[in-house]
PDB file of N, CA and C in Angstrom:
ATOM      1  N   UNK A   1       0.844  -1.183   0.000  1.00  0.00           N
ATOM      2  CA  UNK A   1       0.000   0.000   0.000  1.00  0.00           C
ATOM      3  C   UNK A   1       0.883   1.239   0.000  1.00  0.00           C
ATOM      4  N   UNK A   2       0.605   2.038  -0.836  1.00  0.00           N
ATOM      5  CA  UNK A   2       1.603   3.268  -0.676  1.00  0.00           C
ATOM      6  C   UNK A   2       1.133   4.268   0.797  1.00  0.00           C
ATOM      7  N   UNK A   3       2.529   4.504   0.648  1.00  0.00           N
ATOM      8  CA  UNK A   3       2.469   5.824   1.607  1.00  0.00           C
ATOM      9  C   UNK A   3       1.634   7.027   1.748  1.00  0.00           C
ATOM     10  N   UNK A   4       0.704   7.925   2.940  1.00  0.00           N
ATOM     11  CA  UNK A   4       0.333   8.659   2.363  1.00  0.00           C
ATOM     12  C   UNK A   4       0.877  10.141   1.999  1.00  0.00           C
ATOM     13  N   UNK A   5       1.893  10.162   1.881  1.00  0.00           N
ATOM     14  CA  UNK A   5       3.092  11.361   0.805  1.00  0.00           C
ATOM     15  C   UNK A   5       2.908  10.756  -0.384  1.00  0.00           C
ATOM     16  N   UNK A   6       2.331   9.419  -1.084  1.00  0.00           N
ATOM     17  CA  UNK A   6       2.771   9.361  -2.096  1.00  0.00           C
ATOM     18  C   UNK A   6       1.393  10.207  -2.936  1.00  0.00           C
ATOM     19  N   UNK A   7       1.719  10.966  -4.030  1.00  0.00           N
ATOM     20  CA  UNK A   7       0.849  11.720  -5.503  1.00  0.00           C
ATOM     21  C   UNK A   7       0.548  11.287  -5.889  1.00  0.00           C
ATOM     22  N   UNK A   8      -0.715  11.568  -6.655  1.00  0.00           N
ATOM     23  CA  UNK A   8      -1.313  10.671  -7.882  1.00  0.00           C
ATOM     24  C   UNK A   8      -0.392  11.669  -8.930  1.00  0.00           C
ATOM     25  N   UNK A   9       0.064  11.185  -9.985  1.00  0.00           N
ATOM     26  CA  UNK A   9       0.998  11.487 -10.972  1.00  0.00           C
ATOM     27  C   UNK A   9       0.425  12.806 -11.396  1.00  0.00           C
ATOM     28  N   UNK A  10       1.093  13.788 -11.353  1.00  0.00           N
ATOM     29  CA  UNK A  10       0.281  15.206 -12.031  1.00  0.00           C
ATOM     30  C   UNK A  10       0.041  15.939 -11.308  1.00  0.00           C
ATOM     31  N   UNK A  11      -0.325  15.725  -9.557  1.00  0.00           N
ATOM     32  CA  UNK A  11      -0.794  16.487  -8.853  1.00  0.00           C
ATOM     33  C   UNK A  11       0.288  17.419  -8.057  1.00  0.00           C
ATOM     34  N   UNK A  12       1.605  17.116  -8.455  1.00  0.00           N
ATOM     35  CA  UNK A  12       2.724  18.257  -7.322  1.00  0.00           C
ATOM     36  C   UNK A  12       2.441  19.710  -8.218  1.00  0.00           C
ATOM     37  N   UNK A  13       2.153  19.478  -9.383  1.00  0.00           N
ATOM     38  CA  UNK A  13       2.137  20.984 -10.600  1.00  0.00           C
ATOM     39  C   UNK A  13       1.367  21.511  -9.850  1.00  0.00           C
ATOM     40  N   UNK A  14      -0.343  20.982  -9.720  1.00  0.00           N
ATOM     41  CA  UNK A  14      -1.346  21.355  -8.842  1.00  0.00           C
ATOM     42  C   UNK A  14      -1.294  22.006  -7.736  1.00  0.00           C
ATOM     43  N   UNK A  15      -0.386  21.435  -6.767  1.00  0.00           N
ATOM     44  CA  UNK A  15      -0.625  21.537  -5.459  1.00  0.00           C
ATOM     45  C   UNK A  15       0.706  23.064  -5.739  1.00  0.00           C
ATOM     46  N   UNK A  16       1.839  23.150  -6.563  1.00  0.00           N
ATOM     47  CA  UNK A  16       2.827  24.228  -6.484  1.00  0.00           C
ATOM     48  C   UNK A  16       2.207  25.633  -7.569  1.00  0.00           C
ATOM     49  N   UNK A  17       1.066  25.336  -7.916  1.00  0.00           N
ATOM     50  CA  UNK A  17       0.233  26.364  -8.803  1.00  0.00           C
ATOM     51  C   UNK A  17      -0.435  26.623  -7.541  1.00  0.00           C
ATOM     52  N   UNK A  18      -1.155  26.225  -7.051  1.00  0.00           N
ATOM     53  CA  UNK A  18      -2.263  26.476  -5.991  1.00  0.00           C
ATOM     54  C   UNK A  18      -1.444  27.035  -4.680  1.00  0.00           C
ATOM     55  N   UNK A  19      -0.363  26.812  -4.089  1.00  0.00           N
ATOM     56  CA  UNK A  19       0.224  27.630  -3.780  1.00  0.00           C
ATOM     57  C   UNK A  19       0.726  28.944  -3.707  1.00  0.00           C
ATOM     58  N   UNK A  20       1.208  29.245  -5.024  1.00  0.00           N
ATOM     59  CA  UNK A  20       1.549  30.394  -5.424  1.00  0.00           C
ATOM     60  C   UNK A  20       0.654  31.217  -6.450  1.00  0.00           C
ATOM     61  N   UNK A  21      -0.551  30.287  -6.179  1.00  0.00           N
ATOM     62  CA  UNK A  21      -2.022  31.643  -6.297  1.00  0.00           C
ATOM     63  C   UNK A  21      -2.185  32.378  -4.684  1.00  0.00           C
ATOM     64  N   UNK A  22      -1.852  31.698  -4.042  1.00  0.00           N
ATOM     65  CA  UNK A  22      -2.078  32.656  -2.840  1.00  0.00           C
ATOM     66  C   UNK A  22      -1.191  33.941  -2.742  1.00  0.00           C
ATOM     67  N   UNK A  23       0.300  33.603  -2.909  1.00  0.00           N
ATOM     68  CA  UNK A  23       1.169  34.396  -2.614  1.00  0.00           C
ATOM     69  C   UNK A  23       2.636  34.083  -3.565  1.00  0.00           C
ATOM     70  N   UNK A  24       3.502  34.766  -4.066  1.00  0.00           N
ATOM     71  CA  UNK A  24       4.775  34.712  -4.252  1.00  0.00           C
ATOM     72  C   UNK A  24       5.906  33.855  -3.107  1.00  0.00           C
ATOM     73  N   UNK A  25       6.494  32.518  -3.288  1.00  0.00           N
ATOM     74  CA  UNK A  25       7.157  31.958  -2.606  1.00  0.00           C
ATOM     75  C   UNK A  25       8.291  31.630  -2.814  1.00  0.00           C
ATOM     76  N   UNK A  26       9.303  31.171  -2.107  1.00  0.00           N
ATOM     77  CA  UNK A  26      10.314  30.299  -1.937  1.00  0.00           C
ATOM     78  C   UNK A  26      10.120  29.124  -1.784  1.00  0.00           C
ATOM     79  N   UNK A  27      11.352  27.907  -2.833  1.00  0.00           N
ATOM     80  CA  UNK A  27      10.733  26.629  -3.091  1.00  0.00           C
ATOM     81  C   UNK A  27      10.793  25.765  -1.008  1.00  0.00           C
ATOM     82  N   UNK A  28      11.438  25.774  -0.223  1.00  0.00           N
ATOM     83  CA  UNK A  28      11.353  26.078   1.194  1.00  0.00           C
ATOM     84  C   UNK A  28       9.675  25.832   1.392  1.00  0.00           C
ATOM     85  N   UNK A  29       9.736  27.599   1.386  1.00  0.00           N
ATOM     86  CA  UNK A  29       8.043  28.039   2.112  1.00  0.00           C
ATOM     87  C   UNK A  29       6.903  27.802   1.196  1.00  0.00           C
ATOM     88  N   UNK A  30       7.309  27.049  -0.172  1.00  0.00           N
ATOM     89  CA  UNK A  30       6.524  26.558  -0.799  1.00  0.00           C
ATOM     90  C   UNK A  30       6.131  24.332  -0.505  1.00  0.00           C
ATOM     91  N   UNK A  31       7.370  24.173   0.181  1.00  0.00           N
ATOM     92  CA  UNK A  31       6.735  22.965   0.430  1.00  0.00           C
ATOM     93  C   UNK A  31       6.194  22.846   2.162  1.00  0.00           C
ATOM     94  N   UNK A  32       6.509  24.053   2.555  1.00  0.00           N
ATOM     95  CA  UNK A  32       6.054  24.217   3.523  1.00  0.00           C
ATOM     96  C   UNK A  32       4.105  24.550   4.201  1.00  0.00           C
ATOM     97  N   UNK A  33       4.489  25.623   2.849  1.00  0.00           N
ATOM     98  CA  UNK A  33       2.633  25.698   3.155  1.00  0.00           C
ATOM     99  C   UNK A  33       2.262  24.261   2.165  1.00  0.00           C
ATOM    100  N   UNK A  34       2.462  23.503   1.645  1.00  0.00           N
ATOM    101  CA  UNK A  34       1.860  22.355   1.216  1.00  0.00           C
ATOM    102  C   UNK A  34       1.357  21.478   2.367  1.00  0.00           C
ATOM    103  N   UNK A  35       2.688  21.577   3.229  1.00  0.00           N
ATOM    104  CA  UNK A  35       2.495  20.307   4.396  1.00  0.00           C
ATOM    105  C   UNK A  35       1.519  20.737   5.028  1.00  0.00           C
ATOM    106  N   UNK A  36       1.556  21.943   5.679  1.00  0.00           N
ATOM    107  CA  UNK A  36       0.542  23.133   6.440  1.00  0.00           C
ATOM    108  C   UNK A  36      -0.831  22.707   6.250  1.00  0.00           C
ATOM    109  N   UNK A  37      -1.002  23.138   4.777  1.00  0.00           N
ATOM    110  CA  UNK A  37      -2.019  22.956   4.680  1.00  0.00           C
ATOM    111  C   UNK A  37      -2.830  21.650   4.087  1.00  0.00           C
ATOM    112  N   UNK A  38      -1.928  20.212   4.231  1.00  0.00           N
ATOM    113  CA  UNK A  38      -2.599  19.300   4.373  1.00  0.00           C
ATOM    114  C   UNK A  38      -2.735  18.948   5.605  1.00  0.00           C
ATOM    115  N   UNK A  39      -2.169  19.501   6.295  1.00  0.00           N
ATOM    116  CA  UNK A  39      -2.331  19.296   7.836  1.00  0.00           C
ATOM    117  C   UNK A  39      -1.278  18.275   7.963  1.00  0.00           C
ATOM    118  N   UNK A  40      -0.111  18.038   7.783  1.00  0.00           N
ATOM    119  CA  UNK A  40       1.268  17.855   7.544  1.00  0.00           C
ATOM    120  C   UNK A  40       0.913  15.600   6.483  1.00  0.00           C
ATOM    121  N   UNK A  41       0.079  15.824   5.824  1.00  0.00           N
ATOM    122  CA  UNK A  41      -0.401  14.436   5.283  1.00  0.00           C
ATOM    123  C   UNK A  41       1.010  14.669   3.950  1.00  0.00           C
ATOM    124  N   UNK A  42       0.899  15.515   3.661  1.00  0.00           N
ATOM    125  CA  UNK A  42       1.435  15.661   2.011  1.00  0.00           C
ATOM    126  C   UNK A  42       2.906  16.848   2.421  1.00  0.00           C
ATOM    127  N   UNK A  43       4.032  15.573   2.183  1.00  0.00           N
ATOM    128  CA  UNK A  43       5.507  16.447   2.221  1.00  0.00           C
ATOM    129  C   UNK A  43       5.929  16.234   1.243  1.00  0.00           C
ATOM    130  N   UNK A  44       6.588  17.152   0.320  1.00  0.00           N
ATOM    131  CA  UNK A  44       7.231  17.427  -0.848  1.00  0.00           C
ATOM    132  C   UNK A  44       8.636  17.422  -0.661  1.00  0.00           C
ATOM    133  N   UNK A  45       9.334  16.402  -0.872  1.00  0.00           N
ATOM    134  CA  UNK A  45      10.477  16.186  -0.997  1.00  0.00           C
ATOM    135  C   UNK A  45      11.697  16.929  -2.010  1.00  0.00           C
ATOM    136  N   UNK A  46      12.995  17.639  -1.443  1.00  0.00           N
ATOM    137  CA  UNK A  46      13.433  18.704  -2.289  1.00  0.00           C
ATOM    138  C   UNK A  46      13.446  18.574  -4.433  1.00  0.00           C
ATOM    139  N   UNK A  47      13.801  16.822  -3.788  1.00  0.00           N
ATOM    140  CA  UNK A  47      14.254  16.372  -5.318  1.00  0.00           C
ATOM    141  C   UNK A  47      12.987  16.219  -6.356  1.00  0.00           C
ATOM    142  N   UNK A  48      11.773  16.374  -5.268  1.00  0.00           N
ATOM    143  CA  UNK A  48      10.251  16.564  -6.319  1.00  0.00           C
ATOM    144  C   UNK A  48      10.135  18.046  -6.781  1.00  0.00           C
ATOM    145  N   UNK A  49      10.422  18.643  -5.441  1.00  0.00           N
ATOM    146  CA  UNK A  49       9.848  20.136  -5.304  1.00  0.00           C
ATOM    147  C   UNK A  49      11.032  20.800  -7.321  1.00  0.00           C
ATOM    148  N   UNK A  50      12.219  20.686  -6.362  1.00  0.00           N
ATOM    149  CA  UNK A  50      12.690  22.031  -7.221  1.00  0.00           C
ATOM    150  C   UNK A  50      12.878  21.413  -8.785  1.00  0.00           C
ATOM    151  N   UNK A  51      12.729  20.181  -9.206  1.00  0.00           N
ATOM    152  CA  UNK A  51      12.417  19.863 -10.680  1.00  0.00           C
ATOM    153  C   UNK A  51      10.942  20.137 -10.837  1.00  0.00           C
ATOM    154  N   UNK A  52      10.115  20.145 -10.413  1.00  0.00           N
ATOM    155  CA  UNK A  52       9.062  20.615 -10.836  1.00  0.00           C
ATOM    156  C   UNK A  52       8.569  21.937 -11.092  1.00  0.00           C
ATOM    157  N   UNK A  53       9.267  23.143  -9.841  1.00  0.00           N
ATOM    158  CA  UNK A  53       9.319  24.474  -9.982  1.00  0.00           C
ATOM    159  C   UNK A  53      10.276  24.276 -11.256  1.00  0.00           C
ATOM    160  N   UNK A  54      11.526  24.079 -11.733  1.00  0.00           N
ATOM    161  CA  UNK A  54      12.182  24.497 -13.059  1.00  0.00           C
ATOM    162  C   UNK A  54      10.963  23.608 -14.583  1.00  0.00           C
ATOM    163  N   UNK A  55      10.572  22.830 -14.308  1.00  0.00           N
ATOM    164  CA  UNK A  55       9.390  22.485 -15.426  1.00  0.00           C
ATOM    165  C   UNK A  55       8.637  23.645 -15.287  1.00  0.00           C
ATOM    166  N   UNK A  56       8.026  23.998 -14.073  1.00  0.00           N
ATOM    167  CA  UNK A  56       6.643  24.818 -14.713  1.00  0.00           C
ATOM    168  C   UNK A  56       7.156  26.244 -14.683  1.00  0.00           C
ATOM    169  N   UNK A  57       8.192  26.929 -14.462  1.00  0.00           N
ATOM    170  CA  UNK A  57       9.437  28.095 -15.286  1.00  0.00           C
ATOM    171  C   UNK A  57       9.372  27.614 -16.695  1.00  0.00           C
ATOM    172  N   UNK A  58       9.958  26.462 -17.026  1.00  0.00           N
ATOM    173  CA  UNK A  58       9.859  26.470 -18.605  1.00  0.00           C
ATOM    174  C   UNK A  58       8.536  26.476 -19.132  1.00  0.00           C
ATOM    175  N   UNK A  59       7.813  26.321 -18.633  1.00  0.00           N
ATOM    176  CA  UNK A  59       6.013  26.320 -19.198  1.00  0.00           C
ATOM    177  C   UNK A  59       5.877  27.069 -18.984  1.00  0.00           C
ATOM    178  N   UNK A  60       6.407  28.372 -18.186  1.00  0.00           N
ATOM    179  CA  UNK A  60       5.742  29.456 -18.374  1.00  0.00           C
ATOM    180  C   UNK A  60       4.919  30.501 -17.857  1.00  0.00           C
ATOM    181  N   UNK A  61       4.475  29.343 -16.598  1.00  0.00           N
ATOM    182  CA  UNK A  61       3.426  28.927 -15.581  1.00  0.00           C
ATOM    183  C   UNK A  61       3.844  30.068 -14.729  1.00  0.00           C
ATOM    184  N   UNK A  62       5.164  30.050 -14.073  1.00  0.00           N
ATOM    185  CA  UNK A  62       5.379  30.745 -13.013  1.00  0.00           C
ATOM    186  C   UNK A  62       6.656  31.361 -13.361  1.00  0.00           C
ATOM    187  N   UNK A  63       7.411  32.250 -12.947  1.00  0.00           N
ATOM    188  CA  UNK A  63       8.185  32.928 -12.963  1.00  0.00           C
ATOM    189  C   UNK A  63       9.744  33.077 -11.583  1.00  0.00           C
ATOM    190  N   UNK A  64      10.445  33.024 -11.449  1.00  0.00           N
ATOM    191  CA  UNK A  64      11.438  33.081 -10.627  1.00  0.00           C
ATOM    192  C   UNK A  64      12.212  34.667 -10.768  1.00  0.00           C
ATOM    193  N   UNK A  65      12.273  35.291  -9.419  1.00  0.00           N
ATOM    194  CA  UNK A  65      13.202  36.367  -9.025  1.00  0.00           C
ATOM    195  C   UNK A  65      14.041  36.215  -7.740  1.00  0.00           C
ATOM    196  N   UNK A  66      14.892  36.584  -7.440  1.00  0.00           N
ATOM    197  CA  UNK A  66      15.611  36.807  -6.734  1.00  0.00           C
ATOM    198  C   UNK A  66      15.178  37.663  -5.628  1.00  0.00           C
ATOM    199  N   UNK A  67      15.238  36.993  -4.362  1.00  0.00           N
ATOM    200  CA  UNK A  67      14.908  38.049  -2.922  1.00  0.00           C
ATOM    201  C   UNK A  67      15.860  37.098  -2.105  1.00  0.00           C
ATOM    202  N   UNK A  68      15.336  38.201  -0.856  1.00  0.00           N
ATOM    203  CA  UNK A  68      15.588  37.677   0.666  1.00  0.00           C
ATOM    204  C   UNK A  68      14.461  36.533   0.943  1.00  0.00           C
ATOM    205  N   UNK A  69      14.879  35.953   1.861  1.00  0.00           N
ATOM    206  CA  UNK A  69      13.988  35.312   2.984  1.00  0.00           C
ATOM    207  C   UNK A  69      13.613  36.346   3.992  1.00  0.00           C
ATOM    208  N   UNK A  70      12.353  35.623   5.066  1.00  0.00           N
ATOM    209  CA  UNK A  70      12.823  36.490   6.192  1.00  0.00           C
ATOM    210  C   UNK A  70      14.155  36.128   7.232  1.00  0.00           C
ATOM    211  N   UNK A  71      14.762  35.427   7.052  1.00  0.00           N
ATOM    212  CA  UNK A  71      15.650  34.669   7.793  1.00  0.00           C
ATOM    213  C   UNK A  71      16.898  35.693   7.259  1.00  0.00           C
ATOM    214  N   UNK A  72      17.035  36.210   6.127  1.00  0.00           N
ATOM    215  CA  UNK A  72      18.289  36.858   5.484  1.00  0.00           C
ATOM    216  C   UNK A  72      19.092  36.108   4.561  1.00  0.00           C
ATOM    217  N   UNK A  73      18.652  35.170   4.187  1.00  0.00           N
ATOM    218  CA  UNK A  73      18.992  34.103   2.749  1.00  0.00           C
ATOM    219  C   UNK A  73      18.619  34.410   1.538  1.00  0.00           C
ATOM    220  N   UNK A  74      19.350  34.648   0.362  1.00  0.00           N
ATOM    221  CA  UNK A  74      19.296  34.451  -0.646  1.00  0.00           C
ATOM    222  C   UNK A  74      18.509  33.790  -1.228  1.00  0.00           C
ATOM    223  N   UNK A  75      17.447  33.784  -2.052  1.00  0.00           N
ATOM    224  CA  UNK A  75      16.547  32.727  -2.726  1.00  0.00           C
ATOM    225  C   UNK A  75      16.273  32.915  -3.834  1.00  0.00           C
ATOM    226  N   UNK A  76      15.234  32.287  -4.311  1.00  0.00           N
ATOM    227  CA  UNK A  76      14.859  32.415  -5.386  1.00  0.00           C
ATOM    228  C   UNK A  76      12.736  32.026  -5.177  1.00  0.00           C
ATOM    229  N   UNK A  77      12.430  33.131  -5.606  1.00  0.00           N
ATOM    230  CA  UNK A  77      11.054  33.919  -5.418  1.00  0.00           C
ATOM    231  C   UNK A  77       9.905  33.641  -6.266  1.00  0.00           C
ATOM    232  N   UNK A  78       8.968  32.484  -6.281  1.00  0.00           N
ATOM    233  CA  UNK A  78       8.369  32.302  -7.598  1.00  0.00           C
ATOM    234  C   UNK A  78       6.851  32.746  -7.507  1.00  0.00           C
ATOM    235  N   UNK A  79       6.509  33.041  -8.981  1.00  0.00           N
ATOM    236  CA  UNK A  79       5.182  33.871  -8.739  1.00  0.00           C
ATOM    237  C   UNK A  79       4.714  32.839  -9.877  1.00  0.00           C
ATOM    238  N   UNK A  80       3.106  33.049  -9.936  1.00  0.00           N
ATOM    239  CA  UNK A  80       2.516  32.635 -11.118  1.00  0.00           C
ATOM    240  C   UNK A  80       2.163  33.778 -11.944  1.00  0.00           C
ATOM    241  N   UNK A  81       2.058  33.394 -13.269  1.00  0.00           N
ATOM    242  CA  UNK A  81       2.172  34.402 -14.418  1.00  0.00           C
ATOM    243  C   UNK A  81       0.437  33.797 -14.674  1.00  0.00           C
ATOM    244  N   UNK A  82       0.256  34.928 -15.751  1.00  0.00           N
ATOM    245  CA  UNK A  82      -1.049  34.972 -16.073  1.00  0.00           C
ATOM    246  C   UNK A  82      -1.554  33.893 -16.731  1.00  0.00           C
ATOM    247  N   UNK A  83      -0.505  32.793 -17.374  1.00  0.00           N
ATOM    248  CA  UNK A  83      -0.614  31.305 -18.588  1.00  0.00           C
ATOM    249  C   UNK A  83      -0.880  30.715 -16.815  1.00  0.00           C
ATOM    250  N   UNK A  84      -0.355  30.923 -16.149  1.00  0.00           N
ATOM    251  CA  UNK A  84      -0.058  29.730 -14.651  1.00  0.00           C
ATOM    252  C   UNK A  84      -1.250  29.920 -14.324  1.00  0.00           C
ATOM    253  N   UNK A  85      -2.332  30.828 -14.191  1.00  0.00           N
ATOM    254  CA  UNK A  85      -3.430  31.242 -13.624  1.00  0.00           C
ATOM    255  C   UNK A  85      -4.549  30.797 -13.997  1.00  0.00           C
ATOM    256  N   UNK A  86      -4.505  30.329 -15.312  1.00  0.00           N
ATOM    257  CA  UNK A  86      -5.191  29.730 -16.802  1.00  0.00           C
ATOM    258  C   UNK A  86      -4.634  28.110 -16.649  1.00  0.00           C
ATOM    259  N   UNK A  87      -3.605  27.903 -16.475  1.00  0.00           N
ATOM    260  CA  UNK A  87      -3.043  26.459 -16.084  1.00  0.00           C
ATOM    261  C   UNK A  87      -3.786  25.831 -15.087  1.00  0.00           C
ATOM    262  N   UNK A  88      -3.886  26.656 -14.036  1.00  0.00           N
ATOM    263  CA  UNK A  88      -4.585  26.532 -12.645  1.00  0.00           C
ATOM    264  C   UNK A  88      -5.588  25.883 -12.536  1.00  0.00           C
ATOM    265  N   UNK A  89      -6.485  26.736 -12.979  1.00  0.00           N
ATOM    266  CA  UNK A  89      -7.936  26.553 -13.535  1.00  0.00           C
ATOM    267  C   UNK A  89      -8.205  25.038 -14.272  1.00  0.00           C
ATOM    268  N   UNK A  90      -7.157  25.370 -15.288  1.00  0.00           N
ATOM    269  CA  UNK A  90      -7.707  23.742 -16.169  1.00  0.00           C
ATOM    270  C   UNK A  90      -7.526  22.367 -15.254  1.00  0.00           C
ATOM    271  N   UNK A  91      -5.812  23.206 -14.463  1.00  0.00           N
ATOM    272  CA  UNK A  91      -5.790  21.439 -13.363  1.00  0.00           C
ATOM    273  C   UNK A  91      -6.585  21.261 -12.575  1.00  0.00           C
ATOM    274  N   UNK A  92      -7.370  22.409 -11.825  1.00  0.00           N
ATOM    275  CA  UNK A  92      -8.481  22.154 -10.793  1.00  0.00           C
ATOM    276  C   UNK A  92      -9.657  21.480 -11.611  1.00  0.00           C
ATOM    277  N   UNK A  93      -9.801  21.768 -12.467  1.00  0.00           N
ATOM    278  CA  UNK A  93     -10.941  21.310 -13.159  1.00  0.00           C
ATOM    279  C   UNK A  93     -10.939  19.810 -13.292  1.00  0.00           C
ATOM    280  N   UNK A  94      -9.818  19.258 -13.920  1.00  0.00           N
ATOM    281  CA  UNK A  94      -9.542  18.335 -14.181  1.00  0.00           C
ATOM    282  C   UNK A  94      -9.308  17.193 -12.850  1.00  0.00           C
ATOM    283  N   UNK A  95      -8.501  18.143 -11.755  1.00  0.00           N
ATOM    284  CA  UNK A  95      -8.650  17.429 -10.877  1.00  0.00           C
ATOM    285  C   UNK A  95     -10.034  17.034 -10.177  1.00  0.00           C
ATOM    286  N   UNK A  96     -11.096  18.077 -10.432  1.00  0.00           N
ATOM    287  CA  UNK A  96     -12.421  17.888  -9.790  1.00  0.00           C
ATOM    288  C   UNK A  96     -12.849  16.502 -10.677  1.00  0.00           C
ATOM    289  N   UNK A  97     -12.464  16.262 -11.742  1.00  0.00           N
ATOM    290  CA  UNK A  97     -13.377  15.402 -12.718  1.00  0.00           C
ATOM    291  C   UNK A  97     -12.575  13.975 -12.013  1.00  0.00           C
ATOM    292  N   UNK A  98     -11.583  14.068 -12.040  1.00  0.00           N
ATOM    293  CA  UNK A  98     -10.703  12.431 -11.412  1.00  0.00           C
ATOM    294  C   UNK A  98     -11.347  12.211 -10.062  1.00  0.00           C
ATOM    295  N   UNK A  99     -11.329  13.307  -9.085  1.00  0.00           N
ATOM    296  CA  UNK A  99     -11.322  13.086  -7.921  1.00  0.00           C
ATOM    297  C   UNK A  99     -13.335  12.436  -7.676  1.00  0.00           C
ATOM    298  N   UNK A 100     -13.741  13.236  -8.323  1.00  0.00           N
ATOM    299  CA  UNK A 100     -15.454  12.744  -8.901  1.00  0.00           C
ATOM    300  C   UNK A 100     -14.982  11.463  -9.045  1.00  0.00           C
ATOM    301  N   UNK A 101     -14.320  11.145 -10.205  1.00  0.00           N
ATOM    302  CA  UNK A 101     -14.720   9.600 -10.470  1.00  0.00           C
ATOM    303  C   UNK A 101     -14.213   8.474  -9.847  1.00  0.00           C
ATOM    304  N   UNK A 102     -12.978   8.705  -9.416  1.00  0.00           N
ATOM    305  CA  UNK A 102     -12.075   7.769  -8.325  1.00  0.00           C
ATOM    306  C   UNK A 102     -13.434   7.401  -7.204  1.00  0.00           C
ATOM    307  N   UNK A 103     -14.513   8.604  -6.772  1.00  0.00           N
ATOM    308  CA  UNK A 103     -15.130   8.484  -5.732  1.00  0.00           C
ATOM    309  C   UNK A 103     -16.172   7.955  -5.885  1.00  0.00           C
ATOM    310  N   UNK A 104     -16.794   7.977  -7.268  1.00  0.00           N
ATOM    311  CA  UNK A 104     -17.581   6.738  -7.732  1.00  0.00           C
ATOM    312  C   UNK A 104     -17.582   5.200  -7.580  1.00  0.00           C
ATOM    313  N   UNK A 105     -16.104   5.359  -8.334  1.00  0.00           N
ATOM    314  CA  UNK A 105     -15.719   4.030  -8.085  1.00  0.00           C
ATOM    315  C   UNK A 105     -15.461   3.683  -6.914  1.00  0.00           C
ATOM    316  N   UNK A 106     -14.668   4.446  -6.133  1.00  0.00           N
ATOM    317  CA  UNK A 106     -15.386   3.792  -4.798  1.00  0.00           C
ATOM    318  C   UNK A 106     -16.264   3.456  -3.363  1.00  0.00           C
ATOM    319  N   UNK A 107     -16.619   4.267  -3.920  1.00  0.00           N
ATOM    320  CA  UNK A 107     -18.241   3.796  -3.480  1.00  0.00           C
ATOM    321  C   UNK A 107     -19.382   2.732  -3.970  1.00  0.00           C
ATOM    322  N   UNK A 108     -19.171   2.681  -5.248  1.00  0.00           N
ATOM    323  CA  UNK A 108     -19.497   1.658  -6.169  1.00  0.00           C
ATOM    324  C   UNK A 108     -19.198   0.464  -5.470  1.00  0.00           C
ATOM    325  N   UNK A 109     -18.090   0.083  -5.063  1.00  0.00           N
ATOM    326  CA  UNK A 109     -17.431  -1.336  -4.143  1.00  0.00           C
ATOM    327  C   UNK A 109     -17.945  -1.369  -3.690  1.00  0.00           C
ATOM    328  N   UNK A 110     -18.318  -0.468  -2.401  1.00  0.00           N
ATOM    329  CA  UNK A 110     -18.901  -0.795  -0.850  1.00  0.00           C
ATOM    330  C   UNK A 110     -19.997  -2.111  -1.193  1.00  0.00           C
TER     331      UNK A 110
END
């Protein structure tokens, strides 16, 4: 039985779009409010996190600048761009339609 950290394939884009609709982050305080706000169920591991922030930079999705932390560290600052906002949308959507039917099916068992 998998772990429950483990993703359904597709969903870290999701969960690092939906993030940084709230606010501009660091990849850090970006797997941070993930855990947060699954109520620590869902941890993003560095080697998931920061290949996936450089995929959705090349898509376009989100954007990277240079800041501080509050700590006084050097980082790197990612926002979503207006394609990421439009991205957003289609994965929530899509995720509503899986998460619908996964719940069919099981319930269907019982």
């Amino acid at each position: 039985m998998g772990k429950p950290t483990d993703l359904v394939q597709g969903t870290l884009d999701l969960l690092i779009l939906k993030t940084l609709s709230l606010e501009p982050a660091h990849g850090w305080a970006i797997a941070k409010r993930i855990e947060q706000m699954s109520r620590d169920v869902l941890q993003v591991q560095q080697g998931s996190l920061y290949p996936a922030l450089h995929r959705l930079e090349q898509q376009g999705w989100i954007k990277a600048q240079a800041g501080t932390t509050d700590t006084g560290r050097e980082a790197k600052f990612y926002a979503l761009t207006a394609a990421g906002r439009k991205q957003l949308a289609r994965e929530l959507e899509s995720w509503e339609r899986l998460s619908t039917a996964i719940g069919l099916v099981v319930r269907e068992a019982e």
